[in-house]
Protein backbone atom coordinates (compact mmCIF):
# COMPACT_ATOMS: atom_id res chain seq x y z
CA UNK A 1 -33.16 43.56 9.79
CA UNK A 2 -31.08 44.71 12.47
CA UNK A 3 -27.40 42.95 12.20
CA UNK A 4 -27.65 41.60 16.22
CA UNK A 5 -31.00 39.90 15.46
CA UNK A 6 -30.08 38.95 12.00
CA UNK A 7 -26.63 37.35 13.62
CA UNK A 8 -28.50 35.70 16.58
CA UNK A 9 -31.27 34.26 14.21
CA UNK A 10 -28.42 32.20 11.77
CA UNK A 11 -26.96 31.01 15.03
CA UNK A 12 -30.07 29.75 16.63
CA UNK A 13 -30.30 28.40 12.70
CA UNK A 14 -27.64 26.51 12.73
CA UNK A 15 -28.07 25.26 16.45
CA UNK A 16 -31.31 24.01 15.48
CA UNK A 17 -29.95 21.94 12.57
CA UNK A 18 -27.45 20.13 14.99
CA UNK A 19 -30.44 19.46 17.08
CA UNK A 20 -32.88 18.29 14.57
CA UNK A 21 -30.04 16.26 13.26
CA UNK A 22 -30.34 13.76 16.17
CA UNK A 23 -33.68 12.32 14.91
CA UNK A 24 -31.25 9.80 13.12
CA UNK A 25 -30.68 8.56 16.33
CA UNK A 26 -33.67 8.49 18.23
CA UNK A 27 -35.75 7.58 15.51
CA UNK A 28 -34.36 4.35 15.05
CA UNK A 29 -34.15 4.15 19.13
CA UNK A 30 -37.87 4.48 19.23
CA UNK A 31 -38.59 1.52 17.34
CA UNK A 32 -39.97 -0.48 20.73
CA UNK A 33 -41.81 -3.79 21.31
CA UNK A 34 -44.32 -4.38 23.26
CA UNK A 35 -46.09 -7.72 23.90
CA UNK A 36 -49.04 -8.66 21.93
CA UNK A 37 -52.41 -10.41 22.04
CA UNK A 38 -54.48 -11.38 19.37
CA UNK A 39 -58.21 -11.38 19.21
CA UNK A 40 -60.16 -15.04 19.92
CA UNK A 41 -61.62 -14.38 16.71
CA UNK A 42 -58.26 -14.86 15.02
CA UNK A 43 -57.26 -18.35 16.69
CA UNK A 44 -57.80 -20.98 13.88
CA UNK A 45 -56.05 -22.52 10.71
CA UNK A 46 -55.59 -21.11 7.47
CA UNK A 47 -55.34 -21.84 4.36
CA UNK A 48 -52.95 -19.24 2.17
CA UNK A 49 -50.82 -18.59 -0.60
CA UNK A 50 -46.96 -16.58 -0.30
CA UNK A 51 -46.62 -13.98 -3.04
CA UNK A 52 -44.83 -10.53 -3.85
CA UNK A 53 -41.29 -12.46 -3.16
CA UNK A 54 -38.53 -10.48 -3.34
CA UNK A 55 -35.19 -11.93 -4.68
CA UNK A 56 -33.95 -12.96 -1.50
CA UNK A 57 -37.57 -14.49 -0.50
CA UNK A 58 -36.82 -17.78 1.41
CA UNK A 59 -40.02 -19.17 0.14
CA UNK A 60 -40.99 -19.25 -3.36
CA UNK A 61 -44.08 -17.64 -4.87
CA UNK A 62 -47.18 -19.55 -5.18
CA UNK A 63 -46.56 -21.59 -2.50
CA UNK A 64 -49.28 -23.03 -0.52
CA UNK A 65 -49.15 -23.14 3.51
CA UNK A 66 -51.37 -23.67 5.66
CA UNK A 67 -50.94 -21.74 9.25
CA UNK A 68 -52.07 -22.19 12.59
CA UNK A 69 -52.44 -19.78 15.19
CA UNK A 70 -53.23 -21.21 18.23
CA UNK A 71 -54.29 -19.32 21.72
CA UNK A 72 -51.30 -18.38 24.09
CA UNK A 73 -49.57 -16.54 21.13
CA UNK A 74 -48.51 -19.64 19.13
CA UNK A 75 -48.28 -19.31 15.32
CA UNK A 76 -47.25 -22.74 13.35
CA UNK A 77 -45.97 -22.95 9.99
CA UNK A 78 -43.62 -24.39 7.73
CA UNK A 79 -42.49 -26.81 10.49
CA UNK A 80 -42.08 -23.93 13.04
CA UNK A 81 -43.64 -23.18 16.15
CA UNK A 82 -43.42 -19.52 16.95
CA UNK A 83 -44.18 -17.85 20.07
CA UNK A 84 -43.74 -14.64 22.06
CA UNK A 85 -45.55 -12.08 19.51
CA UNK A 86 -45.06 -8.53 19.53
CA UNK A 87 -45.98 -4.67 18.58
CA UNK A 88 -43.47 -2.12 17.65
CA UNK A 89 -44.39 1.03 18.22
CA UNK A 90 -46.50 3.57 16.30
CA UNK A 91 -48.20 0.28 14.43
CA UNK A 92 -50.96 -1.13 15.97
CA UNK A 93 -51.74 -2.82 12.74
CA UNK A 94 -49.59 -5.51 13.02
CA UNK A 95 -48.47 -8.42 15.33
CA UNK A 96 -45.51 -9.97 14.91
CA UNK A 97 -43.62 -13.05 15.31
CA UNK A 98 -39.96 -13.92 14.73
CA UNK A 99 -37.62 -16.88 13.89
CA UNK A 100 -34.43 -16.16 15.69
CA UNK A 101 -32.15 -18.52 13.61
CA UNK A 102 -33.22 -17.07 10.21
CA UNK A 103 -34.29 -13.94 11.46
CA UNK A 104 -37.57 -13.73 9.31
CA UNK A 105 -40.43 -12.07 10.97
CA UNK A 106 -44.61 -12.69 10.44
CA UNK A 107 -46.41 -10.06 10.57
CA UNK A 108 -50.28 -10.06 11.72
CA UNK A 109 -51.84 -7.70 9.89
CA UNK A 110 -55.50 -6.83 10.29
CA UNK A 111 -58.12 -4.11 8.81
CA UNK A 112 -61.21 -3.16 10.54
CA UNK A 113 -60.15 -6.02 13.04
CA UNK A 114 -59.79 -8.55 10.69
CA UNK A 115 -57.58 -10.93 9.10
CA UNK A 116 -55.88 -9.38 6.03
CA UNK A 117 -52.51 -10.67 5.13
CA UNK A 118 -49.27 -11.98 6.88
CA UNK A 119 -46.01 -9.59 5.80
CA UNK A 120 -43.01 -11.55 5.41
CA UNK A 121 -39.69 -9.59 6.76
CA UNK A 122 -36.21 -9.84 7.06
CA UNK A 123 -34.78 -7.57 9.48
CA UNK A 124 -36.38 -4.57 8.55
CA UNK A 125 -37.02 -5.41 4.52
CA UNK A 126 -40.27 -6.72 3.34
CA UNK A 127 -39.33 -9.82 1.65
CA UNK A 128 -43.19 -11.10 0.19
CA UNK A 129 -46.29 -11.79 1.96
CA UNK A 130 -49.12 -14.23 2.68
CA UNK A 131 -52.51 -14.15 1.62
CA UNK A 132 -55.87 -16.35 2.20
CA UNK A 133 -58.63 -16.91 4.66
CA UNK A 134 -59.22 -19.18 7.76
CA UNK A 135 -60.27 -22.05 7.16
CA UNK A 136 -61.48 -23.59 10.65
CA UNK A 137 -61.19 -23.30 14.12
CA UNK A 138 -59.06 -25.72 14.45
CA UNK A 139 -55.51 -25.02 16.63
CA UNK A 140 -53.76 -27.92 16.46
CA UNK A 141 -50.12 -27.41 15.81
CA UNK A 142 -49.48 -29.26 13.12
CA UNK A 143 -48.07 -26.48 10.29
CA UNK A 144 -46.72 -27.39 7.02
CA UNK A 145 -44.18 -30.09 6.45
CA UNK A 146 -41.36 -28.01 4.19
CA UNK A 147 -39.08 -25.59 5.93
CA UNK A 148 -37.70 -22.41 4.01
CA UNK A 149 -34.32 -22.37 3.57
CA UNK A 150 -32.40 -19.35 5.28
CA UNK A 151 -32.80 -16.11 2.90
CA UNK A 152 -29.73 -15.08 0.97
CA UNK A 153 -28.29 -12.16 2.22
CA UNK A 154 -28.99 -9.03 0.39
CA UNK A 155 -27.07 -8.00 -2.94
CA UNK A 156 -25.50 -4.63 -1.26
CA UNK A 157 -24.13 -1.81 -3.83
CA UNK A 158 -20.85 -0.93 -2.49
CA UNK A 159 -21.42 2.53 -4.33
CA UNK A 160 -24.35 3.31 -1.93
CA UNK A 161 -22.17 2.07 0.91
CA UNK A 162 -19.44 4.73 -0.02
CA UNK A 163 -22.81 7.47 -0.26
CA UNK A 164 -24.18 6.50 3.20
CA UNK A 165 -20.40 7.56 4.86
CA UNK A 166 -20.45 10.37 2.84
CA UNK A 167 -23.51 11.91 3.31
CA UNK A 168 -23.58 10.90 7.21
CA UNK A 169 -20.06 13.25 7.46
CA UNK A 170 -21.83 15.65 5.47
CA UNK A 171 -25.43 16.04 7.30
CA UNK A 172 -24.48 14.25 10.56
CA UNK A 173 -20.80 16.04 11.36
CA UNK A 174 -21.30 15.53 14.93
CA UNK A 175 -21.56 12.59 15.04
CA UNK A 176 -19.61 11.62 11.88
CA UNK A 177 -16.87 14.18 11.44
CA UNK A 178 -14.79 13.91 8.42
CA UNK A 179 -11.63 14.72 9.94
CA UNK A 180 -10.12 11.82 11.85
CA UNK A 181 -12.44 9.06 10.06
CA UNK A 182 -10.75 5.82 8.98
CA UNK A 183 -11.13 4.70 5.43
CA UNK A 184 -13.50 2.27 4.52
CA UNK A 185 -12.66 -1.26 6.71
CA UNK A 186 -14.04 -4.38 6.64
CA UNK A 187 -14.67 -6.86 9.60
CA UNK A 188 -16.51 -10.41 8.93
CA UNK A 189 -20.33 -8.96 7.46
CA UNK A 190 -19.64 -5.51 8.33
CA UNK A 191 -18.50 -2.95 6.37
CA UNK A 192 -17.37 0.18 8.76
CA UNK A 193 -16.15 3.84 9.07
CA UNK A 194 -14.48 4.51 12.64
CA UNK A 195 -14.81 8.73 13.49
CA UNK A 196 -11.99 9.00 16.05
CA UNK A 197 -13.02 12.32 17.14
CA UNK A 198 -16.36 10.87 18.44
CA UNK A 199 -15.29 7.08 19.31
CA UNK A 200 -18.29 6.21 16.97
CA UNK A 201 -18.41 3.65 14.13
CA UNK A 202 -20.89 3.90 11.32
CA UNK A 203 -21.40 0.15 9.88
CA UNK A 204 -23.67 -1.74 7.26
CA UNK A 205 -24.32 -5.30 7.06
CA UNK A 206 -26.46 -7.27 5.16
CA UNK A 207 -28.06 -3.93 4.06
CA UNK A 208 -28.86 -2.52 7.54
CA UNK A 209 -27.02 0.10 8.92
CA UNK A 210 -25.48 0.71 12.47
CA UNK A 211 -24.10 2.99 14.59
CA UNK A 212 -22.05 2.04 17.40
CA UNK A 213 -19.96 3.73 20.27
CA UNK A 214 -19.53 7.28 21.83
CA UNK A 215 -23.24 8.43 22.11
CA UNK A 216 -24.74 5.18 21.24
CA UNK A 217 -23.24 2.78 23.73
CA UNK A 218 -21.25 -0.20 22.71
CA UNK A 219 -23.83 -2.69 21.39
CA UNK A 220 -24.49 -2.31 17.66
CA UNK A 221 -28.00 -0.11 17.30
CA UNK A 222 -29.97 -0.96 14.32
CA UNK A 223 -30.86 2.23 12.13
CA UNK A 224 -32.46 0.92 9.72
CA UNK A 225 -32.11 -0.67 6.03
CA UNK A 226 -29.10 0.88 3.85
CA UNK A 227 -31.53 2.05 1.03
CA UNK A 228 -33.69 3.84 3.73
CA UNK A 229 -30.89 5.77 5.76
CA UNK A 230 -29.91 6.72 2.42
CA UNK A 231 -32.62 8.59 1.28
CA UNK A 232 -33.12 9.74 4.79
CA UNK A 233 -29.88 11.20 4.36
CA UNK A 234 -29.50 12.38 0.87
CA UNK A 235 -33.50 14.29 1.98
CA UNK A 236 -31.87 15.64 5.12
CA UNK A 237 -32.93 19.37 5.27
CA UNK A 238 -29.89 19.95 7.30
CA UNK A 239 -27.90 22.58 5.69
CA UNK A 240 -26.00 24.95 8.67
CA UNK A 241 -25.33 28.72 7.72
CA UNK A 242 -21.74 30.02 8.27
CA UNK A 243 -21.66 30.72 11.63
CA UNK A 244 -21.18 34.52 12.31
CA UNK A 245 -18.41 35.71 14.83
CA UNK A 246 -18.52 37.69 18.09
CA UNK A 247 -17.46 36.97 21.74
CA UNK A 248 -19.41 34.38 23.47
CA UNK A 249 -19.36 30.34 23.85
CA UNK A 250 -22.74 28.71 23.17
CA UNK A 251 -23.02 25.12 24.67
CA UNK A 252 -26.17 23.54 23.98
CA UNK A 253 -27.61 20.65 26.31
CA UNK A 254 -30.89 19.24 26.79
CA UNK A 255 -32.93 15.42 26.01
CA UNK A 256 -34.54 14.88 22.67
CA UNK A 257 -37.68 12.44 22.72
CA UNK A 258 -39.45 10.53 20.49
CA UNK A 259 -42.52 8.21 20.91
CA UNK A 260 -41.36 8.62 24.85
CA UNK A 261 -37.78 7.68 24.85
CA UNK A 262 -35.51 10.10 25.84
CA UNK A 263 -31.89 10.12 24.76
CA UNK A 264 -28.87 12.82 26.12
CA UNK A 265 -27.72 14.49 23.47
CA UNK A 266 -24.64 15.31 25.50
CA UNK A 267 -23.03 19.20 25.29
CA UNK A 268 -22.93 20.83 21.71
CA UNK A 269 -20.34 24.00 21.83
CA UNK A 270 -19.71 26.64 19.60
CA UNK A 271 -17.08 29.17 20.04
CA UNK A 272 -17.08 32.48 19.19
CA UNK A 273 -20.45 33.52 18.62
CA UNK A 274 -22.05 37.00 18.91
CA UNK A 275 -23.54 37.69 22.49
CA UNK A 276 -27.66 38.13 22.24
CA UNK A 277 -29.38 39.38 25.04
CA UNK A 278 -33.30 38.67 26.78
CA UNK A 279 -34.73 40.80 24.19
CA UNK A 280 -33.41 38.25 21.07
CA UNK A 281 -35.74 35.88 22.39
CA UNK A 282 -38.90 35.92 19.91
CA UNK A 283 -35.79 36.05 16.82
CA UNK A 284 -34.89 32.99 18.63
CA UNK A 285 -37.95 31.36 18.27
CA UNK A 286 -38.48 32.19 14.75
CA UNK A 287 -35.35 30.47 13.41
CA UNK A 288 -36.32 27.25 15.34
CA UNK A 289 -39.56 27.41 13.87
CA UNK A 290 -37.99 28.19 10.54
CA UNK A 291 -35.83 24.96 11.01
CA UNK A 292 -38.46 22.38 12.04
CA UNK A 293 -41.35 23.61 9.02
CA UNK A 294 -38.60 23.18 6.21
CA UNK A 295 -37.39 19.47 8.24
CA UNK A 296 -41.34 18.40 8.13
CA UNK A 297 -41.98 18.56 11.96
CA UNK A 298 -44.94 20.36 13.12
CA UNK A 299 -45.91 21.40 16.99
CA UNK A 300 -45.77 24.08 19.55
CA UNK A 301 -42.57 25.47 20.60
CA UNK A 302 -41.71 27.12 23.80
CA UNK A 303 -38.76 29.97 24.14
CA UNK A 304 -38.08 30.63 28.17
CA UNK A 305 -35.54 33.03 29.03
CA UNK A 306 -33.88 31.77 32.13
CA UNK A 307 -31.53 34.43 33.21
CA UNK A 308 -29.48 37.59 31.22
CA UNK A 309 -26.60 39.33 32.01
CA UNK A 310 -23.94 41.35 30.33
CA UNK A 311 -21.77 37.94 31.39
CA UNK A 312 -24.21 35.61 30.28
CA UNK A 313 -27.48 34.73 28.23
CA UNK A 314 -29.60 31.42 29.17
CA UNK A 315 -32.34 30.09 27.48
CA UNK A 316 -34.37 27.11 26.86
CA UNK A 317 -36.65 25.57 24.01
CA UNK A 318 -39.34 23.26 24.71
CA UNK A 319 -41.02 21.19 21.71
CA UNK A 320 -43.65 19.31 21.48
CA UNK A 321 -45.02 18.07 18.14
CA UNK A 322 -45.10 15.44 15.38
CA UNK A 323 -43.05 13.48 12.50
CA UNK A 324 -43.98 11.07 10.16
CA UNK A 325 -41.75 8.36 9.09
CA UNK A 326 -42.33 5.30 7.00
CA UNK A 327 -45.94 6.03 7.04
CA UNK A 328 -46.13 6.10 10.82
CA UNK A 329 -46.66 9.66 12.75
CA UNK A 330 -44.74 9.66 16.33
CA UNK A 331 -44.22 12.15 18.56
CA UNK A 332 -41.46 14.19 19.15
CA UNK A 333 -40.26 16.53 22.01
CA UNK A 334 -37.23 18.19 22.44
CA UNK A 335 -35.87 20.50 25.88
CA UNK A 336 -32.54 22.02 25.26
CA UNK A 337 -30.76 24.81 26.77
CA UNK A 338 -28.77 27.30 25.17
CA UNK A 339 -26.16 28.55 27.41
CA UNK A 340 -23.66 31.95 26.15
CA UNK A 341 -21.06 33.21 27.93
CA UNK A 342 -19.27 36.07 27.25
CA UNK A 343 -15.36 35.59 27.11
């Protein structure tokens, strides 16, 4: 292969793994609600058993309830009246409700348009579930006379703790960079690295995992549970090449998407690169397409060469395609710019 091209293709590697890197991010961001209805056919009361409960379950197994849900979005049980039910996005299987004090969630889940069970959660782990029939028609609010007690919160292994930090700086450098993070620190429930370089923190508590600052804004964003950022992580096919040298700045800009949210992913540069020119474009392509097969991401992809000059080389990527996660396929699209300029 031709040193230029081969040169060109490991740097349009490695830019590709920064980019694909920011599904950590937008993943998690695409996690939206949407306001739910559920069919007539579901109003009624019923008559079911709690099972499958985890160690933190606030409800023990082989308990009886008996549930209510009533038109207008109402669900009532265990002395609660719930309202305001939901969809998240990319499952249109399930209709939730939540308890803001406790923060458990019932989740709606149907087959074929039926009733089949009611998923117990807290936060984003599956804590046991509900199973039965309806009963009647009935939709009187009554519910059940015993409240569940708050759940415990989750047994965390510090160990894994100590691996999410670590393999975040490792996979996730630009967001995470090892130089200039704080030790481990602790504040009330949260457990936290602080990346001075990016003005981001990295957090868990109660086994879910946060990112806050920089990028991210300054309200805590959810990620997800510890144990699945961790294998998300430790899975990540995001290994970049040694970068090879030359004479040119590369800043990369663009909008990343996924199941239609669109975050910046602000300006990526990389100094002292080797200069391509219009005719690398097709090489360009290939190690993008190279990057996304091994990551699991699958779709068309668009190389456009904006303008070349012995000064400067501009190009842009357009994706369009698919990723599964947790069992749920969403899309993805990406439109970044690669920018080099000759020093």
């Amino acid at each position: 292969m031709n040193p230029v091209i081969k040169n060109l293709r490991t740097t349009a590697l490695a830019c590709a793994s920064l980019i694909a890197a920011t599904l950590f991010s937008t993943t998690a961001l695409a996690q939206t609600t949407t306001a739910a209805t559920l069919p007539a056919s579901f109003m009624g009361t019923y008559q079911l058993t709690y099972e499958s409960g985890s160690a933190s379950s606030p409800i023990a197994n082989n308990t009886k309830l008996q549930l209510v849900l009533a038109p207008g979005g109402v669900m009532c049980v265990a002395g609660y009246n719930l309202t305001n039910p939901f969809q998240k996005s990319g499952n249109t299987v399930e209709t939730f409700w939540t308890e803001p004090t406790s923060g458990i969630s019932l989740a709606v889940a149907s087959v074929n348009g039926n009733f089949h069970e009611i998923n117990v959660m807290s936060g984003s782990t599956f804590v046991g579930q509900m199973t039965g029939s309806k009963i009647s028609t009935a939709t009187s609010c009554t519910g059940a006379t015993a409240t569940p007690a708050a759940p415990a919160a989750p047994q965390v292994d510090p160990a894994k703790i100590e691996q999410v930090f670590t393999q975040a700086q490792q996979k996730l450098a630009q967001y995470f960079p090892a130089t200039g993070a704080s030790t481990t620190q602790k504040n009330g429930d949260y457990t936290y690295r602080f990346y001075s370089g990016t003005n981001i923190y990295l957090a868990i508590n109660n086994g879910e995992v946060y990112v806050m600052g920089g990028a991210f804004g300054n309200q805590p964003i959810k990620q997800g549970s510890l144990e699945t950022i961790l294998s998300a992580l430790t899975n990540m096919p995001v290994s970049i090449p040694p970068i090879p040298s030359g004479n040119s700045t590369l800043v990369v800009t663009g909008r990343v998407g996924t199941a239609g949210i669109n975050v910046d992913i602000g300006s990526i540069t990389l100094d002292n690169l080797p200069m391509p020119s219009g005719d690398d474009i097709d090489s360009v392509k290939k190690a993008v397409e190279d990057q996304y097969k091994t990551a699991g991401i699958t779709g068309n992809i668009a190389v456009t060469l904006i303008s070349s000059s012995s000064t400067q080389t501009i190009f842009n990527i357009k994706f369009n395609g698919v990723i599964n996660q947790s069992g749920f396929t969403m899309t993805q699209n990406y439109d970044i710019t690669y920018t080099y300029t000759k020093k």
